[in-house]
Protein backbone atom coordinates (compact mmCIF):
# COMPACT_ATOMS: atom_id res chain seq x y z
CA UNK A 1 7.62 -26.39 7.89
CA UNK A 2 10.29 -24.08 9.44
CA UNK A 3 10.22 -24.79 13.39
CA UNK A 4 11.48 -21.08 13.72
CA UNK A 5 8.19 -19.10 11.98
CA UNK A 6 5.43 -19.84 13.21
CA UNK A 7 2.38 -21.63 11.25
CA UNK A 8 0.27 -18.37 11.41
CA UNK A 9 3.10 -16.97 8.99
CA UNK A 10 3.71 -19.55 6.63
CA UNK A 11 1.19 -18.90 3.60
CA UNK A 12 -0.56 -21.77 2.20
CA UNK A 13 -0.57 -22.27 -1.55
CA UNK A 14 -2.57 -20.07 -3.82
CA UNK A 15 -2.69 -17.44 -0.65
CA UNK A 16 0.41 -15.70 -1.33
CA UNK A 17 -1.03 -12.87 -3.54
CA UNK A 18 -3.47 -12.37 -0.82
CA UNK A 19 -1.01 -11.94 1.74
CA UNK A 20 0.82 -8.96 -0.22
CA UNK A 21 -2.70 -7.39 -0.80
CA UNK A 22 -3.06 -7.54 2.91
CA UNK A 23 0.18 -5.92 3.73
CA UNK A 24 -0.33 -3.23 1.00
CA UNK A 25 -3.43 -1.67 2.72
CA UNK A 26 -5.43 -0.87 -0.20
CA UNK A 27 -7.66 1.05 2.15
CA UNK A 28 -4.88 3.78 2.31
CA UNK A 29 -4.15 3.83 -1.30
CA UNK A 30 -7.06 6.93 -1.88
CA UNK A 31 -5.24 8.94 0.65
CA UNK A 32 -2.05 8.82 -2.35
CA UNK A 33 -4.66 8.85 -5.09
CA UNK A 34 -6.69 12.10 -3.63
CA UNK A 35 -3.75 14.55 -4.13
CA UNK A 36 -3.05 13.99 -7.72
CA UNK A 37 -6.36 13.90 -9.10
CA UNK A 38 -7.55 16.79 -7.25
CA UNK A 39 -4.81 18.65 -8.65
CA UNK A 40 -5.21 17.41 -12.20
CA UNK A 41 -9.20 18.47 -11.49
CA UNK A 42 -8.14 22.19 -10.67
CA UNK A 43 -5.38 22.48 -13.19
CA UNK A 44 -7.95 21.12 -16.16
CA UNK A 45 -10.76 23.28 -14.25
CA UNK A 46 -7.79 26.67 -14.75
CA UNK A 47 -7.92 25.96 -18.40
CA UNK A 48 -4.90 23.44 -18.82
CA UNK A 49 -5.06 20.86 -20.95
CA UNK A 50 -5.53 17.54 -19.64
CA UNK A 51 -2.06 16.17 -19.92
CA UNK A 52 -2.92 12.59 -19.16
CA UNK A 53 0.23 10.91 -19.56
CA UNK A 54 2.16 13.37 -16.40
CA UNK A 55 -1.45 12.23 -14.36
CA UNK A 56 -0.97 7.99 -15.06
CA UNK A 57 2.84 8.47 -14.12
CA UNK A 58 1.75 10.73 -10.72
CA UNK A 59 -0.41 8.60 -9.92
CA UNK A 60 1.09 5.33 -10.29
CA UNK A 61 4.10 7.01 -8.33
CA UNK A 62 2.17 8.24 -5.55
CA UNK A 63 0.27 5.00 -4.89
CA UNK A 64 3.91 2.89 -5.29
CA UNK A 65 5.02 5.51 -2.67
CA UNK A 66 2.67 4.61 -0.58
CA UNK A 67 2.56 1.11 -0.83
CA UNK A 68 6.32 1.06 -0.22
CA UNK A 69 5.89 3.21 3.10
CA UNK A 70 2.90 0.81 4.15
CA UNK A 71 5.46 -1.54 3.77
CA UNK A 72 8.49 -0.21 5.49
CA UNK A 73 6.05 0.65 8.40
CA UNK A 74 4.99 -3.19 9.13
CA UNK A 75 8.98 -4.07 8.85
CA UNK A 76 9.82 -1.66 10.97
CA UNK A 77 7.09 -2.43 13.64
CA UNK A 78 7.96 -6.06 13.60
CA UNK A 79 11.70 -5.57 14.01
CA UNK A 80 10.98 -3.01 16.84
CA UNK A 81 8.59 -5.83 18.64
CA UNK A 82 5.29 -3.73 18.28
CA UNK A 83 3.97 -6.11 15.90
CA UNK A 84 3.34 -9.69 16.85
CA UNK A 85 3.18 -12.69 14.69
CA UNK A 86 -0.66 -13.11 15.39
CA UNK A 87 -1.69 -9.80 14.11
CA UNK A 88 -3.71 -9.90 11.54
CA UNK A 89 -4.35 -5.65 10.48
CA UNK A 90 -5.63 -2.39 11.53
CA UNK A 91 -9.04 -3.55 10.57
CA UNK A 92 -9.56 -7.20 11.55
């Protein structure tokens, strides 16, 4: 064990997917998701042909973006010092 981390960071074995589930926020992934398939809704409600292979590749974009922004926002909180190494999430 690293005597610069502390022990509350190091991830045991078998917890590492965990962890990056944690830091993804899968709570916030809908708020990506909504967008996309409400729009697909009203376009196929207009009459449009559901053109499903444009909706996977929205989709799968909009929830990377905001996985990648969840992300860059813990990063960016720890390197400013808002974040401390015992916090745990918005929701614990």
């Amino acid at each position: 064990m690293k005597a610069d981390r502390p022990p509350s960071l190091l991830a045991r074995p078998g917890q590492g997917l965990l962890v990056w589930w944690t830091a993804i926020r899968p709570r916030t992934l809908s708020i990506a998701a909504t967008p996309v398939v409400v729009g697909s809704a009203l376009a196929w409600a207009d009459g449009s042909p559901p053109a499903w292979a444009v909706l996977l590749a929205t989709l799968a974009c909009a929830l990377l973006i905001q996985v990648g922004t969840n992300l860059h926002n813990d990063v960016a909180d720890f390197e400013r010092g808002t974040d401390r190494p015992d916090r745990v999430g918005h929701f614990a």
